[in-house]
C-alpha atoms as a PDB file:
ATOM      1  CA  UNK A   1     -22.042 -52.142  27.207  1.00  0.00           C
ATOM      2  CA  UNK A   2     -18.307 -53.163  26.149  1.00  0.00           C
ATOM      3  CA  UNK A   3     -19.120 -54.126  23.112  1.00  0.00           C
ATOM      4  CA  UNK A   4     -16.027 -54.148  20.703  1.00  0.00           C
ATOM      5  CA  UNK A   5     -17.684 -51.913  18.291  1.00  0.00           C
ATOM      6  CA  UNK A   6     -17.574 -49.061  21.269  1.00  0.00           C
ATOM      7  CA  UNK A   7     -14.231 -49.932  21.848  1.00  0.00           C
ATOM      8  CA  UNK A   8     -12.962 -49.706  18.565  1.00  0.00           C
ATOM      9  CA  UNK A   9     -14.555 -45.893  18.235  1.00  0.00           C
ATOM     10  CA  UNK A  10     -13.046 -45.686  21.664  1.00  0.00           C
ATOM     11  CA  UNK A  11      -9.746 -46.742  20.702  1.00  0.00           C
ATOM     12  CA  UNK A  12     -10.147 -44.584  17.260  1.00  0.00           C
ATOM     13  CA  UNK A  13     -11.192 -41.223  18.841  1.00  0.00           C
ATOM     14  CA  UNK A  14      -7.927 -41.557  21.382  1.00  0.00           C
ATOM     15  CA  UNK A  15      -5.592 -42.179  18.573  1.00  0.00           C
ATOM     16  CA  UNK A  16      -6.986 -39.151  16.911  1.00  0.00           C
ATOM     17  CA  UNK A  17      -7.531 -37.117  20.026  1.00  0.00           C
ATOM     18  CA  UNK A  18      -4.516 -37.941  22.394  1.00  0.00           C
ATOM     19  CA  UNK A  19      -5.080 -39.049  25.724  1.00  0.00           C
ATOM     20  CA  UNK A  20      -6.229 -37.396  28.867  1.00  0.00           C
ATOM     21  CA  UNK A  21      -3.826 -34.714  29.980  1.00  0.00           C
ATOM     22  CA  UNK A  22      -3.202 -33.651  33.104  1.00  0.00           C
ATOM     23  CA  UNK A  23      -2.309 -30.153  34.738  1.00  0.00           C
ATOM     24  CA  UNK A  24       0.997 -31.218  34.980  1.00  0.00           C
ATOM     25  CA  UNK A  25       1.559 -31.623  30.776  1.00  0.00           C
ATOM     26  CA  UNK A  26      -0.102 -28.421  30.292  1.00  0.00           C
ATOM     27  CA  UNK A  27       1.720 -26.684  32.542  1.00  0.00           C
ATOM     28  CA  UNK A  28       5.282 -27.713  31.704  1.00  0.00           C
ATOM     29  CA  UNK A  29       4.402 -27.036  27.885  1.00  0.00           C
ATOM     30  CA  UNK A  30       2.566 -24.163  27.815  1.00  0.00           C
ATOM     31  CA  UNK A  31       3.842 -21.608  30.612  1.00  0.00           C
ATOM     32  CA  UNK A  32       7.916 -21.989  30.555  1.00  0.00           C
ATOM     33  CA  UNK A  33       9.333 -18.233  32.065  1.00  0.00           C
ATOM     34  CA  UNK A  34      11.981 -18.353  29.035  1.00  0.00           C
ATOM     35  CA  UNK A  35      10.225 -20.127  26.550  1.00  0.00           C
ATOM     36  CA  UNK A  36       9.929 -19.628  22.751  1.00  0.00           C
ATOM     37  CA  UNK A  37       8.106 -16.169  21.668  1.00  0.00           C
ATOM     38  CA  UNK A  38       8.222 -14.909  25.745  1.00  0.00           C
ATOM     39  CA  UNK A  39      10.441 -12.210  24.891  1.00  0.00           C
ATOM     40  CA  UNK A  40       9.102  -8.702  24.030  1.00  0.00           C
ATOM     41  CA  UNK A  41       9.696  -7.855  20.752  1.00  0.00           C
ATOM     42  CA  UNK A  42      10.271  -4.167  19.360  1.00  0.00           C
ATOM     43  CA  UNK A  43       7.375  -1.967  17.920  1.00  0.00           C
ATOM     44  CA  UNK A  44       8.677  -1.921  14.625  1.00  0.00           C
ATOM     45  CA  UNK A  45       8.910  -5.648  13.878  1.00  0.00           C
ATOM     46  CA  UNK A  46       5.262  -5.869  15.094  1.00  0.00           C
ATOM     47  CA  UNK A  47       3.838  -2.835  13.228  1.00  0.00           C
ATOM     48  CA  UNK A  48       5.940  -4.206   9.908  1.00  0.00           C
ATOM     49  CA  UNK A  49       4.291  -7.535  10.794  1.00  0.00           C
ATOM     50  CA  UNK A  50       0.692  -6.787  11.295  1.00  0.00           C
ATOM     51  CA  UNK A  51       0.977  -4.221   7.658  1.00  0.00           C
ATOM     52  CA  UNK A  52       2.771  -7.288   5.930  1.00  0.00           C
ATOM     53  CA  UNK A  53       0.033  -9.750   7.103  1.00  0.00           C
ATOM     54  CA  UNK A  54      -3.076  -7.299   6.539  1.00  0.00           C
ATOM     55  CA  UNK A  55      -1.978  -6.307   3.353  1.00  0.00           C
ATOM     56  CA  UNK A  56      -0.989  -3.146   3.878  1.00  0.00           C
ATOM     57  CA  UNK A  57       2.208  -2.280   2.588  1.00  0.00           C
ATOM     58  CA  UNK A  58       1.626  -1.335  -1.187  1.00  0.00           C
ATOM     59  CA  UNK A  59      -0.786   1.553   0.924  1.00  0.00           C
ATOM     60  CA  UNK A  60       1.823   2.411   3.183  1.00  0.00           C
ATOM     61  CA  UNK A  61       4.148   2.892   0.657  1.00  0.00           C
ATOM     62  CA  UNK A  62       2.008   4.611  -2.237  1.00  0.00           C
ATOM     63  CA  UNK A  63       1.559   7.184   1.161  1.00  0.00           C
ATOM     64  CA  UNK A  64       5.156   7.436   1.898  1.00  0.00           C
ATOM     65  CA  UNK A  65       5.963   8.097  -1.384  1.00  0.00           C
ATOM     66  CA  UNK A  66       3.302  10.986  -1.615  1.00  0.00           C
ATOM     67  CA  UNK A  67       4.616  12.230   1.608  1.00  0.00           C
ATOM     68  CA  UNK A  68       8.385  12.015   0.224  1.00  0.00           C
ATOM     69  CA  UNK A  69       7.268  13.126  -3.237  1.00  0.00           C
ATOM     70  CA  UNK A  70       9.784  16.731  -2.350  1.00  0.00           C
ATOM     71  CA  UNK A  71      12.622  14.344  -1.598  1.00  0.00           C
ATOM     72  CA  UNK A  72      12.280  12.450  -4.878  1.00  0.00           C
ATOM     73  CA  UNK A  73      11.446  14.771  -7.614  1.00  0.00           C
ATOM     74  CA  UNK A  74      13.278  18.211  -5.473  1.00  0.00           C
ATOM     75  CA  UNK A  75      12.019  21.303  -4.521  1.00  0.00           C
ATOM     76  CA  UNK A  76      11.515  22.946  -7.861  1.00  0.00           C
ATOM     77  CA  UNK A  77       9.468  20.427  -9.463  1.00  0.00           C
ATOM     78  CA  UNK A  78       7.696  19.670  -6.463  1.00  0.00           C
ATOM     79  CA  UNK A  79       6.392  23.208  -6.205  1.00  0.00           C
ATOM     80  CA  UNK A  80       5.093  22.919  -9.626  1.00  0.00           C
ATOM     81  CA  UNK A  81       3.693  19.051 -10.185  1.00  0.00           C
ATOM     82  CA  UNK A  82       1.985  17.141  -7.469  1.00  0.00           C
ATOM     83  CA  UNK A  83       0.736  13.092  -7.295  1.00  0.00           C
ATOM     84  CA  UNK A  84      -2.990  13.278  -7.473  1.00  0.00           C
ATOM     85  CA  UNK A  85      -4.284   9.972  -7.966  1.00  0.00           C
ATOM     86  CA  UNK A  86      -2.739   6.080  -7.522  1.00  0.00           C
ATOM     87  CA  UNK A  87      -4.357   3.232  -9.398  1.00  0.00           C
ATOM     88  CA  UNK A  88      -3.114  -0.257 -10.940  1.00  0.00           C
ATOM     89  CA  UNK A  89       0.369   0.956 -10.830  1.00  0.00           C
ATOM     90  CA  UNK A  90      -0.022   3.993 -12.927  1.00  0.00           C
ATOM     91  CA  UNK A  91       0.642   6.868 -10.414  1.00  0.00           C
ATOM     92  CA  UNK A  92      -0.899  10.469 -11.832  1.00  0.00           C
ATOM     93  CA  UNK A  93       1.117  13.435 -11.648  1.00  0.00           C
ATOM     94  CA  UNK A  94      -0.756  17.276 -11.875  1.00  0.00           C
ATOM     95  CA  UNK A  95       1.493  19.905 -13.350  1.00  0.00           C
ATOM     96  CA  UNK A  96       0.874  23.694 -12.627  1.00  0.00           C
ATOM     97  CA  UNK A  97       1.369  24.628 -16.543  1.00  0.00           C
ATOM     98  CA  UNK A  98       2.091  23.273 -19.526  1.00  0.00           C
ATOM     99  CA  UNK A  99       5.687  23.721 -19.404  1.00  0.00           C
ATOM    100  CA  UNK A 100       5.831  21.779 -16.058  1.00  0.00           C
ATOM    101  CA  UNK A 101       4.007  18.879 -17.473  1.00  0.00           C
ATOM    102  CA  UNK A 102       6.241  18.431 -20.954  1.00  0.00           C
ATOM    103  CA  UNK A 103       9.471  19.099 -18.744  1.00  0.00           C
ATOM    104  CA  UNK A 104       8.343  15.991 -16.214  1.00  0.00           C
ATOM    105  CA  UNK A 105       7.136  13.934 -19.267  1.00  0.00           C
ATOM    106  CA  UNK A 106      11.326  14.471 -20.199  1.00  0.00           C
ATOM    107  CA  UNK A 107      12.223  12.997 -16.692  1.00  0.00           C
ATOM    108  CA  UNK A 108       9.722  10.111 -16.624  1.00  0.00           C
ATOM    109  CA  UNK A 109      12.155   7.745 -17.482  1.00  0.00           C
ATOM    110  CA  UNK A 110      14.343   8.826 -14.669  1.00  0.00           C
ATOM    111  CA  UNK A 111      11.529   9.509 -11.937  1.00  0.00           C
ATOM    112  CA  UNK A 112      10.104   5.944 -12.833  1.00  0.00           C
ATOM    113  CA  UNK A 113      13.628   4.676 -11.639  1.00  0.00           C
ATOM    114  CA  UNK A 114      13.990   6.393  -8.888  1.00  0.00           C
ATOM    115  CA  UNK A 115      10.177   5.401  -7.901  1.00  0.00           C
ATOM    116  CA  UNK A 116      10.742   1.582  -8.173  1.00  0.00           C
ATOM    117  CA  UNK A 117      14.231   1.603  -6.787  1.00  0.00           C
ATOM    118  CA  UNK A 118      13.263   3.760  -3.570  1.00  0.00           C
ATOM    119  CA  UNK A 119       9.758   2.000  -3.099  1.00  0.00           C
ATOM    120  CA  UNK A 120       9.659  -1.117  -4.523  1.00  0.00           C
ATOM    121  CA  UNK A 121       5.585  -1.814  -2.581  1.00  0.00           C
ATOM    122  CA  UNK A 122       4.544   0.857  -4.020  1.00  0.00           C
ATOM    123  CA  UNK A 123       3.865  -1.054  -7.497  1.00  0.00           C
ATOM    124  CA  UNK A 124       4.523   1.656  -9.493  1.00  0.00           C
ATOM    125  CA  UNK A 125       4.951   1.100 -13.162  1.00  0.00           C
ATOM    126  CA  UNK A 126       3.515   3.821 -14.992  1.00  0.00           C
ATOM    127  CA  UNK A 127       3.688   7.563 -14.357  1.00  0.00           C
ATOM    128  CA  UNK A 128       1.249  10.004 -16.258  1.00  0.00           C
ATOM    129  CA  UNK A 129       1.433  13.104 -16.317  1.00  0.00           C
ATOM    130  CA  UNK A 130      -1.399  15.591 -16.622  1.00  0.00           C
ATOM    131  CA  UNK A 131      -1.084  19.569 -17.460  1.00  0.00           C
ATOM    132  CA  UNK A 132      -3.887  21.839 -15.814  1.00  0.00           C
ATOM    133  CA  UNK A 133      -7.265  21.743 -17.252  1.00  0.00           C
ATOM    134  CA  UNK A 134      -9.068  24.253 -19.745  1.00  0.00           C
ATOM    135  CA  UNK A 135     -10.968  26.526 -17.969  1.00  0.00           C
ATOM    136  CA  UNK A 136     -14.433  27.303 -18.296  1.00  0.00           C
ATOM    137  CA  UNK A 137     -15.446  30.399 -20.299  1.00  0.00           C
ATOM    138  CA  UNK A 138     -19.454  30.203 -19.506  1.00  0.00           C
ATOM    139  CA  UNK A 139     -20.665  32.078 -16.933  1.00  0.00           C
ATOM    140  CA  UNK A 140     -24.375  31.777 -15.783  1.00  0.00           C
ATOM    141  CA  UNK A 141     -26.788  29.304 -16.794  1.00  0.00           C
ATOM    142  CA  UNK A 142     -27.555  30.486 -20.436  1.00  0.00           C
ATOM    143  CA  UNK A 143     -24.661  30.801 -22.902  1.00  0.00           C
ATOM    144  CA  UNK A 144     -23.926  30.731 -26.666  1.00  0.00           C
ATOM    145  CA  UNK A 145     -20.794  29.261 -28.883  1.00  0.00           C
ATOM    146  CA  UNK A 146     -18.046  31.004 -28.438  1.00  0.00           C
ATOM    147  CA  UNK A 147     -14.205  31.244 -29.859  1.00  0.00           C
ATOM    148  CA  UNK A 148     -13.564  27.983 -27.380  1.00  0.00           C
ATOM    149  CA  UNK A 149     -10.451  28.527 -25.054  1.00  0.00           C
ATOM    150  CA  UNK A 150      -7.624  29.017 -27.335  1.00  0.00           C
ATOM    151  CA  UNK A 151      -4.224  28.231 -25.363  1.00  0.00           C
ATOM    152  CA  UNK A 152      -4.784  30.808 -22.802  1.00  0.00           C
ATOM    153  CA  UNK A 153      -4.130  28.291 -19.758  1.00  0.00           C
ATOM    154  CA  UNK A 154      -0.577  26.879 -18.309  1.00  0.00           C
END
């Protein structure tokens, strides 16, 4: 049964494979009290590492900045104009009125800046800005043309 054709797989499957190892190899690599990686780590370094390797950061961030979004723009504006909706890096912005909407279409420029500079995952590199919708005159289920809605909103 030695044949040297089973000793050459033998001999192949070794070199690949490693020899036999004892309890003693596995012991002294594998379970050293003050090896490599023994040491706890902090929450924060494994919550930033599991978001960085799951992909969620640009999430995270896109909700931090909606959570922050009084801190960026201030109080006023914030009160008045609200992020609505996030999608391939155009972030949408509702305004109360018409006013509100034209006077943050002014600070775009600005707001972009601070946006990128602040949080960079977010991927933001578009803001638009939306003023309040029309609303709707018809009331039932049967109406007629009317006059249409003038500019009697924002």
């Amino acid at each position: 049964m030695n044949t040297p054709e089973a000793r050459q797989v033998y001999q192949r499957l070794r070199r690949k494979f490693g020899g036999y190892r004892g309890s003693a190899t596995s012991t002294a690599e594998g379970s050293q009290p003050f090896g490599q990686y023994r040491d706890p780590g902090s929450m924060a370094e494994a919550f930033d590492e599991l978001t960085s390797s799951m992909g969620w950061a640009p999430s995270l961030a896109r909700a931090d900045l909606a959570e922050n979004w009084a801190d960026i723009v201030g109080d006023d504006v914030a009160a008045h104009a609200h992020p609505v909706a996030f999608g391939d890096g155009v972030l949408e912005v509702q305004c109360d009125s018409s006013a509100w909407a034209t006077q943050l279409r002014l600070m775009k420029k600005t707001l972009l800046h601070a946006l990128v500079e602040r949080f960079p995952q977010a991927g933001v590199s578009e803001i638009l800005v939306k003023a309040p919708g029309a609303p709707s005159w018809k009331h039932g289920s049967r109406s007629v043309p009317g006059r249409g809605p003038r500019d009697t909103y924002g």
